[in-house]
N, C-alpha and C. Protein backbone atom coordinates (compact mmCIF):
# COMPACT_ATOMS: atom_id res chain seq x y z
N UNK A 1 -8.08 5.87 4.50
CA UNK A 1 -6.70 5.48 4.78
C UNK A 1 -6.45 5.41 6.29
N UNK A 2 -6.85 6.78 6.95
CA UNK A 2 -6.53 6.67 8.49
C UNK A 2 -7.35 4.70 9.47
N UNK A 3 -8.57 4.39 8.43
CA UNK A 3 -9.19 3.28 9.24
C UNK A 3 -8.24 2.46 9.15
N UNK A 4 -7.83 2.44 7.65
CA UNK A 4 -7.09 0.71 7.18
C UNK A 4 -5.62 1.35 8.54
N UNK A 5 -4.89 2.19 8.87
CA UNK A 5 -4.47 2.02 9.32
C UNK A 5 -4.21 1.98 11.14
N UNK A 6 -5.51 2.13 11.20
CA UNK A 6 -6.06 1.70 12.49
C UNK A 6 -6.34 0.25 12.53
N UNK A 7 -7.05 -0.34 11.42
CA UNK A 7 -6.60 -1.62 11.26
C UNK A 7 -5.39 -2.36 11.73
N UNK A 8 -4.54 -1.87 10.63
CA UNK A 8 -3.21 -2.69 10.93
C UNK A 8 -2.77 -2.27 12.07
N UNK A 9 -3.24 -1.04 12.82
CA UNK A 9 -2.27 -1.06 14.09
C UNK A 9 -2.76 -2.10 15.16
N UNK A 10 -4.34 -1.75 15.10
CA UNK A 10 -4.97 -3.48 16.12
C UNK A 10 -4.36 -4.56 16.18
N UNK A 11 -4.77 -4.56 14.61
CA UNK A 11 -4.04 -6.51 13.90
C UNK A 11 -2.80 -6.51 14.07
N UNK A 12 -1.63 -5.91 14.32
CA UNK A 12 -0.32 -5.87 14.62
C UNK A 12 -0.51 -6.47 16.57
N UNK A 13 -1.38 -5.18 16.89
CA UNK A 13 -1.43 -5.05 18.76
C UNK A 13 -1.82 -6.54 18.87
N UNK A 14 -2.71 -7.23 18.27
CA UNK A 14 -3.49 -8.50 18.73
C UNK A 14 -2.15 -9.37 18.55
N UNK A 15 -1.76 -9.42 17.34
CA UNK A 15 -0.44 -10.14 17.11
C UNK A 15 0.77 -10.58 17.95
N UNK A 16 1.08 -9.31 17.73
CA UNK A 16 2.06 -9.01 18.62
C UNK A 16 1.82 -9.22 20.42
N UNK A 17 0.77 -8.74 20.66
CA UNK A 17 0.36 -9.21 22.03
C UNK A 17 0.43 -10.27 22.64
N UNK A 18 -0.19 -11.38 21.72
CA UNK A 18 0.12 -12.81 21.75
C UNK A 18 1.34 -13.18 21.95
N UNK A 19 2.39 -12.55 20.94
CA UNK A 19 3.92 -12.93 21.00
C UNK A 19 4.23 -12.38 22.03
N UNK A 20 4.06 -11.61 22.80
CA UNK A 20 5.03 -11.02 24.63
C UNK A 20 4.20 -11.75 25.26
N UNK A 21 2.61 -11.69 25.59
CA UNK A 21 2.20 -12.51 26.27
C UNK A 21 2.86 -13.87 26.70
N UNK A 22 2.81 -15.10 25.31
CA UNK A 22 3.69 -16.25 25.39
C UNK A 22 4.84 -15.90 26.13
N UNK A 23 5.72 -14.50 25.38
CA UNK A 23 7.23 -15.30 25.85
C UNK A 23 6.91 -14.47 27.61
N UNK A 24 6.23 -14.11 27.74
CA UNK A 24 6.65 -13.77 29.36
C UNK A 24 5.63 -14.87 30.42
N UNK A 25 4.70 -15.45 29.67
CA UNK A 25 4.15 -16.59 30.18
C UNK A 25 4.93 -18.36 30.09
N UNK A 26 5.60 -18.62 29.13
CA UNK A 26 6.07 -19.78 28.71
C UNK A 26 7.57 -19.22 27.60
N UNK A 27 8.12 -19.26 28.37
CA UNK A 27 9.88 -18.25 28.02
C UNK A 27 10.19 -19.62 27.23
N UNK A 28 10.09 -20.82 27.86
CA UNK A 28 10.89 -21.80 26.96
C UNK A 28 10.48 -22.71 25.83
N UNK A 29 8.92 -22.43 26.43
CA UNK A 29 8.48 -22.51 25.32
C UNK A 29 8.38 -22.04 23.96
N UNK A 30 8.21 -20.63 23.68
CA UNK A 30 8.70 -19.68 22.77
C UNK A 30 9.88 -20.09 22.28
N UNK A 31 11.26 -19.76 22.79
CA UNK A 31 12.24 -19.79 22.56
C UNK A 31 12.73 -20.93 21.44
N UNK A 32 12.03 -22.55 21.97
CA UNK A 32 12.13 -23.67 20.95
C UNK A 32 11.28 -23.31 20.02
N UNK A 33 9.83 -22.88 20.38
CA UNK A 33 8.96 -22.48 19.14
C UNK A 33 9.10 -21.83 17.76
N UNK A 34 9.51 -20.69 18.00
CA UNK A 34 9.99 -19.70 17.00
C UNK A 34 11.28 -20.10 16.57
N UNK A 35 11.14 -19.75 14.99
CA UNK A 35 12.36 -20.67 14.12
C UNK A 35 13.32 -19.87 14.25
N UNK A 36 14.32 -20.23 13.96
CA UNK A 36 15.29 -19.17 14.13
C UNK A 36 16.40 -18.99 15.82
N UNK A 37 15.03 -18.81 16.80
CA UNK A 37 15.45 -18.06 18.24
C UNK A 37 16.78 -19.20 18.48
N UNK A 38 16.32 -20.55 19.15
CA UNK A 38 17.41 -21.16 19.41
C UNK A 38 18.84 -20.93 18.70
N UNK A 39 18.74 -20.60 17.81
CA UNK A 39 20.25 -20.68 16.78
C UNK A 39 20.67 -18.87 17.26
N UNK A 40 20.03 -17.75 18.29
CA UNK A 40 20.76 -17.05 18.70
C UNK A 40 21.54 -17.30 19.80
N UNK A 41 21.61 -18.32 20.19
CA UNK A 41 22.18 -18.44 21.51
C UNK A 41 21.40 -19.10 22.37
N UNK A 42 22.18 -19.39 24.11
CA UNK A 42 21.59 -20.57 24.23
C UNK A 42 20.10 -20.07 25.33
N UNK A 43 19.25 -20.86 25.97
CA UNK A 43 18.01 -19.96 26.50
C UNK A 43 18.51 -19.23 27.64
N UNK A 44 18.07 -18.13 27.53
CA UNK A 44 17.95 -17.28 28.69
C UNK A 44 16.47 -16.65 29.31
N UNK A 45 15.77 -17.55 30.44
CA UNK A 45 14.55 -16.84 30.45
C UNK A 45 14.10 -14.89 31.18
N UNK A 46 15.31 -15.38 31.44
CA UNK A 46 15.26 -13.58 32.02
C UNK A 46 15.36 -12.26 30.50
N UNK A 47 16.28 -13.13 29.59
CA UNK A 47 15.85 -12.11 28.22
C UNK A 47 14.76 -12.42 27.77
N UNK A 48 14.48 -13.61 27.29
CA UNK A 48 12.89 -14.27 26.53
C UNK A 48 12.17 -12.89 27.40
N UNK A 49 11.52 -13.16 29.18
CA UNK A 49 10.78 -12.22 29.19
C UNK A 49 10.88 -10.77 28.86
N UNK A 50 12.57 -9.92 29.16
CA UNK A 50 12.17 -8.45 28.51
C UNK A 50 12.37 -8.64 27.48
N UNK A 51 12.48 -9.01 26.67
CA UNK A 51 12.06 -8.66 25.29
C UNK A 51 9.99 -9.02 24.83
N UNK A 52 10.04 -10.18 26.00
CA UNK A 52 8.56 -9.75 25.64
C UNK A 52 7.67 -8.72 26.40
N UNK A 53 8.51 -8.41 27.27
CA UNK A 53 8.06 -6.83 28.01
C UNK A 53 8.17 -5.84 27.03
N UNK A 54 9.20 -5.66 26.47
CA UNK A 54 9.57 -4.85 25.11
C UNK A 54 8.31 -4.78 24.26
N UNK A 55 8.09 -5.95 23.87
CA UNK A 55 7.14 -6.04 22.87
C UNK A 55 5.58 -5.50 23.09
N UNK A 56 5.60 -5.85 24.51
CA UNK A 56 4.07 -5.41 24.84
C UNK A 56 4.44 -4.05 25.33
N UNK A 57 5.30 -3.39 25.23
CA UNK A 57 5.00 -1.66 25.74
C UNK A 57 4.79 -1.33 24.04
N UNK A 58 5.49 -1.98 23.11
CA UNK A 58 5.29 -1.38 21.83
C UNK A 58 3.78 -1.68 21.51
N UNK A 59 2.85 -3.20 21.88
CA UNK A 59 1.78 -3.22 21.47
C UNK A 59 0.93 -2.75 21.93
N UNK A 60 1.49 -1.72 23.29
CA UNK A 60 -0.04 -0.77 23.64
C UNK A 60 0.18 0.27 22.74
N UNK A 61 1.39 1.04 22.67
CA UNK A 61 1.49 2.07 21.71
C UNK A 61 0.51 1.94 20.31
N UNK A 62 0.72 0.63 19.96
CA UNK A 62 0.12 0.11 18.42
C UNK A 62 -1.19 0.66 18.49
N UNK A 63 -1.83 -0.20 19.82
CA UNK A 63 -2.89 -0.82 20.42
C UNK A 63 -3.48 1.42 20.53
N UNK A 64 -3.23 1.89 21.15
CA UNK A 64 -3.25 3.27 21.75
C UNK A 64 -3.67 4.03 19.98
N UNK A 65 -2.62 3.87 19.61
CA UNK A 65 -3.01 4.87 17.95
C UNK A 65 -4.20 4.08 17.48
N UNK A 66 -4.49 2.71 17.72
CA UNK A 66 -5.48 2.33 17.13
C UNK A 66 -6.98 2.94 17.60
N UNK A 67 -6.88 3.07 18.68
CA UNK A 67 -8.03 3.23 19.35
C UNK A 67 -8.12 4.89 19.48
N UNK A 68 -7.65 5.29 19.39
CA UNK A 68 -7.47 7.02 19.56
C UNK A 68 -5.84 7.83 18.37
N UNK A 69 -5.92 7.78 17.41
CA UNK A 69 -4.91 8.32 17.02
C UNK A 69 -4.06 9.20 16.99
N UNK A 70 -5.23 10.21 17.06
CA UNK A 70 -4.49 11.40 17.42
C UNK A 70 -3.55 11.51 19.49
N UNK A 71 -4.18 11.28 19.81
CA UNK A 71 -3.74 11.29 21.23
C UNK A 71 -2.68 9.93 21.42
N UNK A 72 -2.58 8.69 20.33
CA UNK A 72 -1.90 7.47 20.61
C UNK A 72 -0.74 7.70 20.04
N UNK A 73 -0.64 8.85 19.08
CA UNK A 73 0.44 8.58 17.87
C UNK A 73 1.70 8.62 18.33
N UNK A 74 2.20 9.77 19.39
CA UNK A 74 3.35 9.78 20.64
C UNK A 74 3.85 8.16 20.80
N UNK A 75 2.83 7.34 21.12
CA UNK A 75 2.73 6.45 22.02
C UNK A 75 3.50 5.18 20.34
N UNK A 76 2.83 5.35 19.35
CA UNK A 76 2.95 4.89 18.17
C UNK A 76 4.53 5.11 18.33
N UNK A 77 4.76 5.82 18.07
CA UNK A 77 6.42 6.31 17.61
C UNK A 77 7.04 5.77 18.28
N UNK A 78 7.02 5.58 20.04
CA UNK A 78 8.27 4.84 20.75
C UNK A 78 8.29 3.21 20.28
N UNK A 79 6.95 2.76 20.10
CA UNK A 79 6.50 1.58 20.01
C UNK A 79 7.08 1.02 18.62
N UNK A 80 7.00 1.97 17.63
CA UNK A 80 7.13 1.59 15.82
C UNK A 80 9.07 1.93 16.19
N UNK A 81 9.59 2.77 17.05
CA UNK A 81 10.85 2.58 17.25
C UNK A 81 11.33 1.40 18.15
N UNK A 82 11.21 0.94 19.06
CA UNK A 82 11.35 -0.23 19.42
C UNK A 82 11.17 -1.64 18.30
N UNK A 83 10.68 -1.70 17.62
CA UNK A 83 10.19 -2.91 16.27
C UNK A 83 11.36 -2.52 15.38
N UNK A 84 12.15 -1.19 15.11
CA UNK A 84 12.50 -0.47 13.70
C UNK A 84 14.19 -1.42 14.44
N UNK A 85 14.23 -0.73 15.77
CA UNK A 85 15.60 -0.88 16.41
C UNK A 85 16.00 -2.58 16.68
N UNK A 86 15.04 -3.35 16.98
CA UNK A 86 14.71 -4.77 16.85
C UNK A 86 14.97 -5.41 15.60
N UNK A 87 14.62 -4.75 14.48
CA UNK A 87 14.72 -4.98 12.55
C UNK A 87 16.27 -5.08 12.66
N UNK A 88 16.72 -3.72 12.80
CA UNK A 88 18.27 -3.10 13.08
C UNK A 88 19.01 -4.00 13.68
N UNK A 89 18.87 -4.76 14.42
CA UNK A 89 19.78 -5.95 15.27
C UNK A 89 19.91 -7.23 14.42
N UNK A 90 18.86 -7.52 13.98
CA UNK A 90 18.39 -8.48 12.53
C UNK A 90 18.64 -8.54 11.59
N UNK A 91 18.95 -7.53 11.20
CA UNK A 91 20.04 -6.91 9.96
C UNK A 91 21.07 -7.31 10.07
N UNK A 92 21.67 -6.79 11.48
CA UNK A 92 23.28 -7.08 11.32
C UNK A 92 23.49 -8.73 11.50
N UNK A 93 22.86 -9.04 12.33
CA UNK A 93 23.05 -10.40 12.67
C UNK A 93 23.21 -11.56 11.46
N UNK A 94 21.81 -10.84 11.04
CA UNK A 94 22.36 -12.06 9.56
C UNK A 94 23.09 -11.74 8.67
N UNK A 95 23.90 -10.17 8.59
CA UNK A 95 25.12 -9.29 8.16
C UNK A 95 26.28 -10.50 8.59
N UNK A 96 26.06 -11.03 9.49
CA UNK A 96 27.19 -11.79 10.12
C UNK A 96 27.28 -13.52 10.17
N UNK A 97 26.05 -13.48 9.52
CA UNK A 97 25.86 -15.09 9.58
C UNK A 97 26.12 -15.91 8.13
N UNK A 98 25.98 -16.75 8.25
CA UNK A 98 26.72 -17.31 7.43
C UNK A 98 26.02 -17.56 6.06
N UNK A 99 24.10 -17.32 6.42
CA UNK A 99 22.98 -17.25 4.52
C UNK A 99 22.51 -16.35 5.45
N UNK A 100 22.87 -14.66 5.24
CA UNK A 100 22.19 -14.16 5.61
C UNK A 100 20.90 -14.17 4.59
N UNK A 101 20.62 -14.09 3.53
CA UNK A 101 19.40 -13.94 2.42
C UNK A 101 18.44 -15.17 3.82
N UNK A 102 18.18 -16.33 4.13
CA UNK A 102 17.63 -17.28 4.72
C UNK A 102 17.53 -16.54 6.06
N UNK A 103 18.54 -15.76 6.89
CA UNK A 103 18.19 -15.45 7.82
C UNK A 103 16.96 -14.08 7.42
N UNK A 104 16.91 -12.99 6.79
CA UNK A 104 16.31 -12.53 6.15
C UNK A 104 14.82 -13.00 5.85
N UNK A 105 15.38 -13.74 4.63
CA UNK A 105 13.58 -13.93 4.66
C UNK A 105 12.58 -14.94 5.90
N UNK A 106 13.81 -15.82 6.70
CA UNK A 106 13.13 -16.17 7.87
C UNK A 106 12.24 -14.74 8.77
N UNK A 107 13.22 -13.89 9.01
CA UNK A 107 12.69 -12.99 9.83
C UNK A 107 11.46 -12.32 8.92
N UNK A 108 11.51 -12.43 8.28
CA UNK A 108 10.62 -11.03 7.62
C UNK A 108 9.26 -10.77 7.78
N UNK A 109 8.43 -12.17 8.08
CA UNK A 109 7.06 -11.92 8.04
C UNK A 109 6.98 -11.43 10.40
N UNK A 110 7.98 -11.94 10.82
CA UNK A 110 7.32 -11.67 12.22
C UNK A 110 8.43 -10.50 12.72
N UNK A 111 9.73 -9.89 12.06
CA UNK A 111 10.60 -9.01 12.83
C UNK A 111 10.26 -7.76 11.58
N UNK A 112 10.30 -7.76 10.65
CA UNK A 112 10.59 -6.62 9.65
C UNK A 112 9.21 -5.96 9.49
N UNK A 113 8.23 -6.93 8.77
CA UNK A 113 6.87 -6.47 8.55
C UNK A 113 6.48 -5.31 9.76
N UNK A 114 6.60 -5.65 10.59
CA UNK A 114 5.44 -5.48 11.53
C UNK A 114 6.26 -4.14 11.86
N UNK A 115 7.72 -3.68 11.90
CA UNK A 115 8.53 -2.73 12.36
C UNK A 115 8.04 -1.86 10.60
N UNK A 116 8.14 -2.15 9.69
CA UNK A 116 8.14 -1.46 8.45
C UNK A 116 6.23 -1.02 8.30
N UNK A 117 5.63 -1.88 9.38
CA UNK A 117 4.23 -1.38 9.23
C UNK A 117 4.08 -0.17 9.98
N UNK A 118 4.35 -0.59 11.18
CA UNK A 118 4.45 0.86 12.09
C UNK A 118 4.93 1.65 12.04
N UNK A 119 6.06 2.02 11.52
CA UNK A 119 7.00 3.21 10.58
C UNK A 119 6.18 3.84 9.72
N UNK A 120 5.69 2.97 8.94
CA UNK A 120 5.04 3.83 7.53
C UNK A 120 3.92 4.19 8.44
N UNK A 121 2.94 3.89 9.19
CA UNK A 121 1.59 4.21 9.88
C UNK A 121 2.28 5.61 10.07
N UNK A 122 3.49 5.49 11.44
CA UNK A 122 3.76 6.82 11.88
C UNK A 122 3.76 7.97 11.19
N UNK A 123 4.60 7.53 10.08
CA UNK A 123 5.35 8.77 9.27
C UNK A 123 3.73 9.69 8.62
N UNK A 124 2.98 8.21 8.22
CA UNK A 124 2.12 8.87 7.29
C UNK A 124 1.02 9.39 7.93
N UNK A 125 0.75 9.20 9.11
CA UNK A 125 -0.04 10.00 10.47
C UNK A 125 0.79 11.02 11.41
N UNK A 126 1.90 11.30 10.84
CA UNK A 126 2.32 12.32 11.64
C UNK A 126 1.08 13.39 11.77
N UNK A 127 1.64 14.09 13.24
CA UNK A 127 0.56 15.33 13.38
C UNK A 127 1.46 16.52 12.00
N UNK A 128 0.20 17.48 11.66
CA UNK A 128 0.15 18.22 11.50
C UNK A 128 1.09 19.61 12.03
N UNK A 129 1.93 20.26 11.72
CA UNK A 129 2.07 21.63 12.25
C UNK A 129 0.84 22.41 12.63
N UNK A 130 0.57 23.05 13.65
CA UNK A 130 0.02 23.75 14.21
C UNK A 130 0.24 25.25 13.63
């Protein structure tokens, strides 16, 4: 269990890496790319990049438990909270939109998954009491 989820924390880090990489390399590009983004509002490349700064402090964390768990898992938790709190904004938003179910399952495979993967990793690799 601990590999497969060293697994998914890589395959998330590689993922996800890609996605901050882009948006802090090509902000406007991203922004038209990804379905959804344009319909939050109009571009801003100074957010496009922190949020993909955001993303890559969470994918070393990922990246960190993958490669060392016990010593990454700290690093896991801010990272799987940053994705959870990101979900949380996504929620409401399409709470407020007009199909949220469509905004929903739009998000789900690149905002929810990946926050509901790293949650469950955490919880279920918590350390031990001493």
């Amino acid at each position: 269990m601990e590999r497969t989820s060293r697994i998914v924390c890589a395959g998330l880090a590689l993922i996800l890496g890609i996605n901050a990489v882009v948006q802090m390399a090509q902000p406007f590009w991203w922004y038209n790319a990804v379905p959804g983004v344009p319909a939050t509002g109009p571009y801003n490349p100074h957010f496009v990049k922190d949020i993909g700064a955001a993303y890559l402090a969470a994918v070393l964390g990922l990246a960190w438990f993958a490669a060392r768990p016990r010593q990454g898992w700290p690093a896991l938790v801010a990272g799987g909270l940053f994705l959870g709190l990101h979900a949380g904004v996504h929620v409401f938003d399409a709470s407020c939109s007009a199909d949220p179910v469509r905004d929903l399952v739009r998000d789900f495979p690149g905002v929810f998954l990946p926050a509901i993967a790293a949650i469950l990793v955490a919880v279920v690799f918590r350390p031990k009491e001493a």
